[in-house]
N, C-alpha and C. Protein backbone atom coordinates (compact mmCIF):
# COMPACT_ATOMS: atom_id res chain seq x y z
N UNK A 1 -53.16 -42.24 26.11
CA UNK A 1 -52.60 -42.35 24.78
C UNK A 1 -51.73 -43.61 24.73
N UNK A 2 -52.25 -44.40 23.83
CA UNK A 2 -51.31 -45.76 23.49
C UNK A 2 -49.82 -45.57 22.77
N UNK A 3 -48.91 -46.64 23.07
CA UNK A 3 -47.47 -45.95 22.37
C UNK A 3 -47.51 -45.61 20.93
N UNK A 4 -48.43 -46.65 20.17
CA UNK A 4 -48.30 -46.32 18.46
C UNK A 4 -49.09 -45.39 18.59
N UNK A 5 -49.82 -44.84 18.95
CA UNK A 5 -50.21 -43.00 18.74
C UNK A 5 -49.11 -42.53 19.07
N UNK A 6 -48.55 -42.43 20.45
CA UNK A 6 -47.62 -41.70 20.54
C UNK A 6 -46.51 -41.59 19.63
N UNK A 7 -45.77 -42.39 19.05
CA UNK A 7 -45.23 -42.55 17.60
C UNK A 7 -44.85 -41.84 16.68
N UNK A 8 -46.78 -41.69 16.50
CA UNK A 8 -47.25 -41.71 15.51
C UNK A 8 -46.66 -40.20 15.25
N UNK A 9 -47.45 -39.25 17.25
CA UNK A 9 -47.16 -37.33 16.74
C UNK A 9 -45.86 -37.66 16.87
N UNK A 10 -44.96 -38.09 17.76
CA UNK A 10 -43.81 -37.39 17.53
C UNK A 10 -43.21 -37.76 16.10
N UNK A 11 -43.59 -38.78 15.45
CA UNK A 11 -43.17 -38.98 14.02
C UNK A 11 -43.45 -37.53 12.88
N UNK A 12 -44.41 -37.28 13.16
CA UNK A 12 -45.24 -36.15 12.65
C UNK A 12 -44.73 -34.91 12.42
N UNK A 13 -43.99 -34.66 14.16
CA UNK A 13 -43.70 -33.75 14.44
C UNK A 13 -42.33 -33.61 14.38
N UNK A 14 -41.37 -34.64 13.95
CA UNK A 14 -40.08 -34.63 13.34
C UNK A 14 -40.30 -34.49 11.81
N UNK A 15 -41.41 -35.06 11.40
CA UNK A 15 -41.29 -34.73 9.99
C UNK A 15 -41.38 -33.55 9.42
N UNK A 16 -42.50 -32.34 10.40
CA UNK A 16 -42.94 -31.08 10.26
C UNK A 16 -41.52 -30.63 10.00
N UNK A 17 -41.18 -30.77 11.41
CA UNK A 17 -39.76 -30.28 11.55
C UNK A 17 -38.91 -30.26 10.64
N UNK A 18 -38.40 -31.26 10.30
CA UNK A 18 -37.66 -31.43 9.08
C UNK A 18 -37.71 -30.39 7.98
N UNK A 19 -38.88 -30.86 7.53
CA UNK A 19 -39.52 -30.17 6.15
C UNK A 19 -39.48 -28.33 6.25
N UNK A 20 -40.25 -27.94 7.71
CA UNK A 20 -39.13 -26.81 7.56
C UNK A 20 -38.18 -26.15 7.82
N UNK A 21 -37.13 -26.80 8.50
CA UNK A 21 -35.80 -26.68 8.52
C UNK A 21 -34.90 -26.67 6.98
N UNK A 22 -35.52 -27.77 5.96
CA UNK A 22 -34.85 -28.38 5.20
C UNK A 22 -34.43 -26.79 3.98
N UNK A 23 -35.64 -25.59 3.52
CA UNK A 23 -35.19 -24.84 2.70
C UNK A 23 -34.32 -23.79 3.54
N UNK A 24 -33.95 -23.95 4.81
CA UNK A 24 -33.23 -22.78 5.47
C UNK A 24 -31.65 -23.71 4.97
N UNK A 25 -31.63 -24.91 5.16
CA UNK A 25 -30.33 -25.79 4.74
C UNK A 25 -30.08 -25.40 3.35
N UNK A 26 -30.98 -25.74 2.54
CA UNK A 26 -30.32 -25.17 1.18
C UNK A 26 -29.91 -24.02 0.62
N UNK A 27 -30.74 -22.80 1.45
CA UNK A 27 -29.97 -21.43 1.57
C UNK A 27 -28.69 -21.29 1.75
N UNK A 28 -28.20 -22.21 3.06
CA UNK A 28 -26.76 -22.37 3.69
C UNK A 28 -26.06 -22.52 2.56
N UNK A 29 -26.19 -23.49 1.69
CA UNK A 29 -25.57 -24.22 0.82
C UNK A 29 -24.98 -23.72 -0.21
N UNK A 30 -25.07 -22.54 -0.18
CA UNK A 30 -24.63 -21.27 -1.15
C UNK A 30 -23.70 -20.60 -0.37
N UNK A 31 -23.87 -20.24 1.15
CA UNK A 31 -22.74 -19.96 1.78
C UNK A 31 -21.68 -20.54 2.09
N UNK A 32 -22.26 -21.85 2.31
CA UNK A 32 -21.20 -22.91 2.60
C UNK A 32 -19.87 -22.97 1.41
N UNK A 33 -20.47 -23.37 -0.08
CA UNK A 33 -19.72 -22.94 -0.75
C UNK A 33 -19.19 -22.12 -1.00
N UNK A 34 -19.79 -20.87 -0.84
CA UNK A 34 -18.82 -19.50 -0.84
C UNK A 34 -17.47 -19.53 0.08
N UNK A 35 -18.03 -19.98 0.96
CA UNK A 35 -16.57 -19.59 1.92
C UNK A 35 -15.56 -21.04 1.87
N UNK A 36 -16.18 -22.05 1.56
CA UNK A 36 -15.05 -23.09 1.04
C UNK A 36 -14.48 -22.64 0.03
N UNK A 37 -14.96 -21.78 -0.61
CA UNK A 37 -13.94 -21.46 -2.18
C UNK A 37 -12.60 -20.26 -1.82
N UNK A 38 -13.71 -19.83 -0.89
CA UNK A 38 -12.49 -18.46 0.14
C UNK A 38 -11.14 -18.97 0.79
N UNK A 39 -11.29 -20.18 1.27
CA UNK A 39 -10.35 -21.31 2.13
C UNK A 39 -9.74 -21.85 0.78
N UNK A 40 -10.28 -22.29 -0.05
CA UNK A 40 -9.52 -22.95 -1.49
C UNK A 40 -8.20 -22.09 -1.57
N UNK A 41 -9.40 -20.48 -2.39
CA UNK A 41 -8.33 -19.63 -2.96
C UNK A 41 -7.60 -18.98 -1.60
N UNK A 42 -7.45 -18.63 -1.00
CA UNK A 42 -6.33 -18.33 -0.12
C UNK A 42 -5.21 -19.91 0.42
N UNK A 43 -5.55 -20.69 0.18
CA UNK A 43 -4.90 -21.98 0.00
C UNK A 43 -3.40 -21.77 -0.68
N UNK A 44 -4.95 -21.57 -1.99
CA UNK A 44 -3.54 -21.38 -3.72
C UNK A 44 -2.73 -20.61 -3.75
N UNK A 45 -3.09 -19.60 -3.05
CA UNK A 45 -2.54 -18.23 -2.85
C UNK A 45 -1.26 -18.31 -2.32
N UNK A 46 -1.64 -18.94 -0.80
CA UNK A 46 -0.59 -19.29 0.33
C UNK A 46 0.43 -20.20 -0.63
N UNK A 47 0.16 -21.37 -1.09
CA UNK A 47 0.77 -21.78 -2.28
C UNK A 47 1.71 -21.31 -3.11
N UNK A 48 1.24 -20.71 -3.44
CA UNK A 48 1.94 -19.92 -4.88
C UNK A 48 3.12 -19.15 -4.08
N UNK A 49 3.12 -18.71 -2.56
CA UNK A 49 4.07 -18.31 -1.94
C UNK A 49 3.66 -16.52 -2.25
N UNK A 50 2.41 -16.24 -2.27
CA UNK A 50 1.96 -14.62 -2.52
C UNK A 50 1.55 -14.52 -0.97
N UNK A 51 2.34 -12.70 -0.99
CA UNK A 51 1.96 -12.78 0.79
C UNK A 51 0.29 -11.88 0.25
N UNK A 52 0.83 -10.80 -0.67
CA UNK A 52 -0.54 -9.93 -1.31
C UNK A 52 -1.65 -10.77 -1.39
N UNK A 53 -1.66 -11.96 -2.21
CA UNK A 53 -2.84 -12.61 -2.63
C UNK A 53 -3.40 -13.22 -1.72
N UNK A 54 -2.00 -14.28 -0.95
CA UNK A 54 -3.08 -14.74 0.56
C UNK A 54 -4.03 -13.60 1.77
N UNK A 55 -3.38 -12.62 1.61
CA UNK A 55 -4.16 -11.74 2.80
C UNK A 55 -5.07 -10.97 2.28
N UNK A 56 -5.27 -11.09 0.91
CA UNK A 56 -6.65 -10.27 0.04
C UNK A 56 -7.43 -10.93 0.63
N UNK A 57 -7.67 -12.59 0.90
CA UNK A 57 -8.55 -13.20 1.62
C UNK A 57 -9.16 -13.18 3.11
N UNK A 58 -8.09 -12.11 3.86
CA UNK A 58 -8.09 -12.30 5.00
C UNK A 58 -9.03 -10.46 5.15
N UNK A 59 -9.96 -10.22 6.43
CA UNK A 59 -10.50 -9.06 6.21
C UNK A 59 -9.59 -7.78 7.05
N UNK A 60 -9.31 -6.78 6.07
CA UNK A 60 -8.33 -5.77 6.68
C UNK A 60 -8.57 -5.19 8.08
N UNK A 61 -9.59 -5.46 8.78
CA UNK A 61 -10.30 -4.54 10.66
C UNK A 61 -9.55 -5.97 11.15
N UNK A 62 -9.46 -7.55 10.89
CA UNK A 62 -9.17 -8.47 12.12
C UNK A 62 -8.21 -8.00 12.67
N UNK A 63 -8.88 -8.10 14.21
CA UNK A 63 -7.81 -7.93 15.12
C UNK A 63 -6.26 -8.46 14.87
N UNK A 64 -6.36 -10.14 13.73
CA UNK A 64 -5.09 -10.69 13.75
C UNK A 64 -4.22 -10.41 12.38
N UNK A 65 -4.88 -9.32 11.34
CA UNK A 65 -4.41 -9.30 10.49
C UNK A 65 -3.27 -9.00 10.18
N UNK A 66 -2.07 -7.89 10.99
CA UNK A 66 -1.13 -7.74 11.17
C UNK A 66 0.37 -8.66 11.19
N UNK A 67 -0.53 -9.13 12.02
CA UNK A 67 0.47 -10.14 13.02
C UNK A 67 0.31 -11.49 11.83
N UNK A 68 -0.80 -11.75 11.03
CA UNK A 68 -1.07 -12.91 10.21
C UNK A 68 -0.05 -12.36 8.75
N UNK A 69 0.00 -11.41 8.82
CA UNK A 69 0.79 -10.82 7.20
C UNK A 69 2.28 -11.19 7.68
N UNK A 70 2.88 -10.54 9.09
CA UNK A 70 4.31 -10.77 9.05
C UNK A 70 4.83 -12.28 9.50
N UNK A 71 3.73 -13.29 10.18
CA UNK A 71 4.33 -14.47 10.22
C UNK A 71 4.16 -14.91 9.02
N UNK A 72 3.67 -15.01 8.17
CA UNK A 72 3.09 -15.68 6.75
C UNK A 72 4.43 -14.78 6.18
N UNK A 73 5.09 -13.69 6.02
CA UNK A 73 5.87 -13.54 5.26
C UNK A 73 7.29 -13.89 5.55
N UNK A 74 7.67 -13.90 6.98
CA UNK A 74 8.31 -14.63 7.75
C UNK A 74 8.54 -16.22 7.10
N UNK A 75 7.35 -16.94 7.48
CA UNK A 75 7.20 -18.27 7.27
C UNK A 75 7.95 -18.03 5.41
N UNK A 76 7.42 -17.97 4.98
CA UNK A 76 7.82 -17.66 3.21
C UNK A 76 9.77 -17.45 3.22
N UNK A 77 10.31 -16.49 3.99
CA UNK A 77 11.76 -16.19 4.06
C UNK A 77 12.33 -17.51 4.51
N UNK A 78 11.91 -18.48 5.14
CA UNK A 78 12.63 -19.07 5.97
C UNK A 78 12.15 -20.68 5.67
N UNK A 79 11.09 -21.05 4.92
CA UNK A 79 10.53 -22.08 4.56
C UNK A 79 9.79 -22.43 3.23
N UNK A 80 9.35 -23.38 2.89
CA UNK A 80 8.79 -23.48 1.85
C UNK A 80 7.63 -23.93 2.39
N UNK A 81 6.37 -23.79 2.45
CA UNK A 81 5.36 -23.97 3.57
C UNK A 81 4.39 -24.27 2.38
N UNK A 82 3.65 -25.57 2.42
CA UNK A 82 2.61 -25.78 1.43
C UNK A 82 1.53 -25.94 2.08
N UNK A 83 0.28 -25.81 1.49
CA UNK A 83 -0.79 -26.40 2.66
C UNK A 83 -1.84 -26.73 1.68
N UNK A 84 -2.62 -27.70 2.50
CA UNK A 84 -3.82 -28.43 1.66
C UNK A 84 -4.78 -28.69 2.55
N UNK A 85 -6.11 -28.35 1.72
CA UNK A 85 -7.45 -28.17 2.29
C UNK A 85 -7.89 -30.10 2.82
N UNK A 86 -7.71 -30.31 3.96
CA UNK A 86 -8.40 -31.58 4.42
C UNK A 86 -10.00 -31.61 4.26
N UNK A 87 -10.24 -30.60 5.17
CA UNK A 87 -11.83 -30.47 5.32
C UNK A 87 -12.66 -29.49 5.56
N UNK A 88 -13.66 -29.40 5.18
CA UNK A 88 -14.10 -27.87 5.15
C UNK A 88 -15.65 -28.22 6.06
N UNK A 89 -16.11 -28.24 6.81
CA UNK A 89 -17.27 -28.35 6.86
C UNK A 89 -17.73 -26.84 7.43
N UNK A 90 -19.20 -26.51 6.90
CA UNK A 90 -20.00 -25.49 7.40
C UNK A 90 -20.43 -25.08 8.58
N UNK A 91 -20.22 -24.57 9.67
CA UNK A 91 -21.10 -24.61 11.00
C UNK A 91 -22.11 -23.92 10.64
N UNK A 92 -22.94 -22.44 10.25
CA UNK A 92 -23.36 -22.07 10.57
C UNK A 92 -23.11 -19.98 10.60
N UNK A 93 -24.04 -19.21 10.64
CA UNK A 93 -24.01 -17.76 10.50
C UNK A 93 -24.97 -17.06 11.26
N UNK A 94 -24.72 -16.22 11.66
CA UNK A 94 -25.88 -14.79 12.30
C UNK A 94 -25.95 -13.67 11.22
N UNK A 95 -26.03 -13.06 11.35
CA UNK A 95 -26.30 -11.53 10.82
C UNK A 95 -24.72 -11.07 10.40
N UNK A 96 -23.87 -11.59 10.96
CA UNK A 96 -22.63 -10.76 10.97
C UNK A 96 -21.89 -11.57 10.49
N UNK A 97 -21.12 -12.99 11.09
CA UNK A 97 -20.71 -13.27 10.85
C UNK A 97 -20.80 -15.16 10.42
N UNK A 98 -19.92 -15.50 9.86
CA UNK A 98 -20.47 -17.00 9.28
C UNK A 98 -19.15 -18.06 9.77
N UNK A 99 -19.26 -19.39 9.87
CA UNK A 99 -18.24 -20.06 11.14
C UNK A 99 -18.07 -21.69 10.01
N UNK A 100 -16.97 -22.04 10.27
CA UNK A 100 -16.78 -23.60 9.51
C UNK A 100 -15.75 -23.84 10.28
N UNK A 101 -15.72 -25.44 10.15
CA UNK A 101 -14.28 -25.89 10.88
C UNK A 101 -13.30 -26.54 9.60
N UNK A 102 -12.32 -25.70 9.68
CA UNK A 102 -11.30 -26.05 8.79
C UNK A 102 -10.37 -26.82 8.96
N UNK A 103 -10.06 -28.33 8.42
CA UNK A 103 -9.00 -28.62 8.59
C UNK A 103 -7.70 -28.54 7.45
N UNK A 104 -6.01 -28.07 7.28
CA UNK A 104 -5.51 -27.66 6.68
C UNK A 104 -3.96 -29.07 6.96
N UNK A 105 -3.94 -29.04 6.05
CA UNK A 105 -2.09 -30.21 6.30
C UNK A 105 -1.22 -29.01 5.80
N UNK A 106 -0.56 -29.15 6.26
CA UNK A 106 0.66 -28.46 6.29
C UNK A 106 1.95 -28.95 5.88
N UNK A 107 2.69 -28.67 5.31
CA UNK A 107 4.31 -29.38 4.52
C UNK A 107 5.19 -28.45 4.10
N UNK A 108 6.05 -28.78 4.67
CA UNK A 108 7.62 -27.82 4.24
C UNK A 108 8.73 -28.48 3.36
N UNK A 109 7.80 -28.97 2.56
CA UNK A 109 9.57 -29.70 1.68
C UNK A 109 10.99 -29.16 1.63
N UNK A 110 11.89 -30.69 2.24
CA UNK A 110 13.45 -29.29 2.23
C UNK A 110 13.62 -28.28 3.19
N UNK A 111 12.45 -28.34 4.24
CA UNK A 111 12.90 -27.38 5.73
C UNK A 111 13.08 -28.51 6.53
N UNK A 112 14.31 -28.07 7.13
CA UNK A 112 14.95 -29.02 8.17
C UNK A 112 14.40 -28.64 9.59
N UNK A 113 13.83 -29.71 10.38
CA UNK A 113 13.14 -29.74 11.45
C UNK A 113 11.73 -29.42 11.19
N UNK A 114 11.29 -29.24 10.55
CA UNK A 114 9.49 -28.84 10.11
C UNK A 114 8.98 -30.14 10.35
N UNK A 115 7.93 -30.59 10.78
CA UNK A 115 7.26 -31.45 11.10
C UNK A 115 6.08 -31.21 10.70
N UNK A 116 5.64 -32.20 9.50
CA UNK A 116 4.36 -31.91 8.58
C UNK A 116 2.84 -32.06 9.96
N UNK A 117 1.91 -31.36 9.74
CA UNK A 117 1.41 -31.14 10.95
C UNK A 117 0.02 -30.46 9.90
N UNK A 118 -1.52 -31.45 10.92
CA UNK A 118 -3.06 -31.14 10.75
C UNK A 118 -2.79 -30.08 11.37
N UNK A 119 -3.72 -28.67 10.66
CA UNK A 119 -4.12 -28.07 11.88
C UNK A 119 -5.67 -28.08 11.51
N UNK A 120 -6.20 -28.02 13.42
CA UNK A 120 -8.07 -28.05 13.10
C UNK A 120 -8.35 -27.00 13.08
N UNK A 121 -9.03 -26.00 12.85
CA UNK A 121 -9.43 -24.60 13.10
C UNK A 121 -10.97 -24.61 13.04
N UNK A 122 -11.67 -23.26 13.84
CA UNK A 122 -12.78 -23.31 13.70
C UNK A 122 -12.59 -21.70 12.94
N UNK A 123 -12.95 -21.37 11.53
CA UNK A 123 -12.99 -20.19 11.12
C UNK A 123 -14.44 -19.23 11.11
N UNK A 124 -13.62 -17.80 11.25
CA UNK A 124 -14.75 -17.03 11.01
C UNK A 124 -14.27 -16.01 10.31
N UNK A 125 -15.44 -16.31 9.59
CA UNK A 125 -15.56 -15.34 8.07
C UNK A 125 -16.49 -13.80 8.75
N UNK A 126 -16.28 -12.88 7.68
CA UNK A 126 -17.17 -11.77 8.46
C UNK A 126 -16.63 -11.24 6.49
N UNK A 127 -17.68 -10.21 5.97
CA UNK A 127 -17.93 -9.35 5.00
C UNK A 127 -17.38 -8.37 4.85
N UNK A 128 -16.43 -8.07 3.72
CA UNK A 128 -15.98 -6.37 3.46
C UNK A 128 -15.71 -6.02 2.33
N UNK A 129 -16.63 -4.93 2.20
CA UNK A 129 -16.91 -4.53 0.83
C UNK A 129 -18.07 -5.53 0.21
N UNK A 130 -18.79 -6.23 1.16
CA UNK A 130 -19.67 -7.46 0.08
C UNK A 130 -19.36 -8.75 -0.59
N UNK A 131 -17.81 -9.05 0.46
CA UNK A 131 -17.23 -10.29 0.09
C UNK A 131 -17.02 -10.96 1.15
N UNK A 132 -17.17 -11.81 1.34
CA UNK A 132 -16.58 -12.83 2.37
C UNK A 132 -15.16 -13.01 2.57
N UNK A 133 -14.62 -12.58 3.66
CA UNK A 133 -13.19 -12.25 3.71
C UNK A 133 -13.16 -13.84 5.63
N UNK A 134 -11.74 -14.01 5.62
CA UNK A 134 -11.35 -14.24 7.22
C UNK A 134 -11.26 -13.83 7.65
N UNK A 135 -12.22 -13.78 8.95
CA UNK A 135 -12.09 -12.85 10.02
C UNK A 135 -10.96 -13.33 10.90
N UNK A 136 -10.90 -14.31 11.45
CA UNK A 136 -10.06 -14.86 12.17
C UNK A 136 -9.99 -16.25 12.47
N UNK A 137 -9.32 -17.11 13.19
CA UNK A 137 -9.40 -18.53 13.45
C UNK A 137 -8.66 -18.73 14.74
N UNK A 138 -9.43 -20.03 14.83
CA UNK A 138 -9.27 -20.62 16.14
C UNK A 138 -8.90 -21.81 16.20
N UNK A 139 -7.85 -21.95 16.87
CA UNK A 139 -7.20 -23.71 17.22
C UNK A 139 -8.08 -24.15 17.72
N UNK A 140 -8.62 -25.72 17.20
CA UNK A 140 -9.45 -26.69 17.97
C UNK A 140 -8.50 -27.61 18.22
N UNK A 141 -7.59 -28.13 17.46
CA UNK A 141 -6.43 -28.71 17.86
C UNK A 141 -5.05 -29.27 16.51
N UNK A 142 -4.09 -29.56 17.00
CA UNK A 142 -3.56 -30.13 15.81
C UNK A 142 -2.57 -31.40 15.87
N UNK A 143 -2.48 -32.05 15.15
CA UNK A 143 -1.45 -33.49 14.82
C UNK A 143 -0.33 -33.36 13.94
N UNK A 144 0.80 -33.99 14.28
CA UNK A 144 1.99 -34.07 13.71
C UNK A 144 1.60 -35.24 12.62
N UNK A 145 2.06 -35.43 11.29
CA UNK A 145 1.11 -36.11 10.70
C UNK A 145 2.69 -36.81 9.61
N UNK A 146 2.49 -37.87 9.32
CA UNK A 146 3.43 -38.30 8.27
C UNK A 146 3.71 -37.87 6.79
């Protein structure tokens, strides 16, 4: 087999590829948005300084839900804590559960010693009641930021 045949299948055979990979991507694309809007509104929520509204977003079985209600209400007594959506990208889902990496800025106007600070997270979403709730998150890493 000469190289421009050879080329030629694997050209072929990336294109196959592609083409059907490409309607399983646009399926995503409905989830993807779903759960960026989940990260939005628990954002606004966190925002608005609601401990109720931010943890409607969060799913009531996570292992961290507890412990996520009393630092978040904590944080609220003792700070003014704002946060804003950097980046949302999609990873990916199984059967159960669905994964994005979130990045969030963080700001305490008027808290003394707070140091405005990225955090990276890799989130996972999981379903209750037929909604896409947070399951939990994971530090990928974070920056002290100006």
């Amino acid at each position: 087999m000469n190289t421009r045949s050879a080329l030629i299948k694997v050209s072929v055979a990336l294109a196959v590829a592609l083409f059907a990979w490409a309607p399983a991507t646009r399926a995503d694309d409905g989830l993807a948005n779903t759960l960026e809007k989940v990260s939005k509104d628990q954002i606004a929520a966190f925002n608005r300084k609601d401990v109720a509204a931010t943890m409607s977003y969060a799913h009531t079985k996570s292992p961290t839900y507890d412990e996520g209600r009393d630092e978040i209400t904590a944080a609220f007594k003792d700070s003014n804590p704002q946060a804003e959506l950097v980046s949302f990208q999609y990873i990916g889902h199984d059967d159960e559960f669905a994964l994005a990496r979130v990045k969030v800025k963080v700001t305490s106007p008027g808290t003394e010693g707070f140091q405005p600070n990225l955090v990276d997270t890799v989130t996972l979403f999981h379903q209750e009641g037929g909604v896409w709730k947070v399951w939990d998150i994971y530090l990928v890493g974070g920056d002290l930021v100006k």
